[in-house]
Protein backbone atom coordinates (compact mmCIF):
# COMPACT_ATOMS: atom_id res chain seq x y z
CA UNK A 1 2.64 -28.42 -17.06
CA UNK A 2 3.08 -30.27 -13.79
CA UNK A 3 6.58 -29.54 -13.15
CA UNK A 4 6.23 -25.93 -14.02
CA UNK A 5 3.16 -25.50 -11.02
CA UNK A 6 5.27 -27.68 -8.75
CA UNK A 7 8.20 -25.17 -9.34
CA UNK A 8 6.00 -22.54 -8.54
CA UNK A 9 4.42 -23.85 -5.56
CA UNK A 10 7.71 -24.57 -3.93
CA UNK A 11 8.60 -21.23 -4.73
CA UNK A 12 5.71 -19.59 -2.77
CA UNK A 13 6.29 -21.79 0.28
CA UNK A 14 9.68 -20.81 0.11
CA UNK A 15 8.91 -17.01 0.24
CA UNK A 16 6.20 -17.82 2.73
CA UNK A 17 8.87 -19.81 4.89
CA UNK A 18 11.18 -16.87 4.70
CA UNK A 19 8.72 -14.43 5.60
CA UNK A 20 7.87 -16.52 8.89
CA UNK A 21 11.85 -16.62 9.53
CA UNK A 22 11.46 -13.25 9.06
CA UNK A 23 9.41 -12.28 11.19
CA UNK A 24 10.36 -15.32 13.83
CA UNK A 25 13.85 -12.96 13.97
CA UNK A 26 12.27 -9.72 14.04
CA UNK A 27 10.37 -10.72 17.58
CA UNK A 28 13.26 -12.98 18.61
CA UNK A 29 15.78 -9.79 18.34
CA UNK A 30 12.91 -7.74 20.45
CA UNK A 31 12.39 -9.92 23.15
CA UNK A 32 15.93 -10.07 23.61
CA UNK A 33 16.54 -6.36 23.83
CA UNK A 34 13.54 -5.95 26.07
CA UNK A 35 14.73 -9.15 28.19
CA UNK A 36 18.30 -7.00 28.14
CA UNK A 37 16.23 -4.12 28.88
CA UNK A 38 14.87 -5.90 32.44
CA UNK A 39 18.03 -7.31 33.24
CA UNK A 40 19.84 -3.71 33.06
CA UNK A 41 16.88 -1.97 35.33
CA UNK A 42 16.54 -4.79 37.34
CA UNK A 43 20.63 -4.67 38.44
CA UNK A 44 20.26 -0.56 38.76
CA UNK A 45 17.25 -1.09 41.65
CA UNK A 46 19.15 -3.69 42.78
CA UNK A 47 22.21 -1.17 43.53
């Protein structure tokens, strides 16, 4: 009984650790492009 709910617990923090990551890439790949975004404008006024 105990080892089958610790399987399962690990399980759900696993899929609740890999929905952070997730998400943790999702707004890490947006800031980027928006960061690339600046940069790009930024250079263009600059010229």
């Amino acid at each position: 009984m105990t080892t089958e709910k610790q399987q399962i617990d690990s399980k759900s923090q696993v899929s609740k650790s890999g929905r952070f990551l997730t998400a943790f890439g999702k707004g890490f790949v947006a800031g980027f492009v928006t960061l690339g975004l600046i940069s790009v404008l930024i250079l263009i006024f600059r010229n």
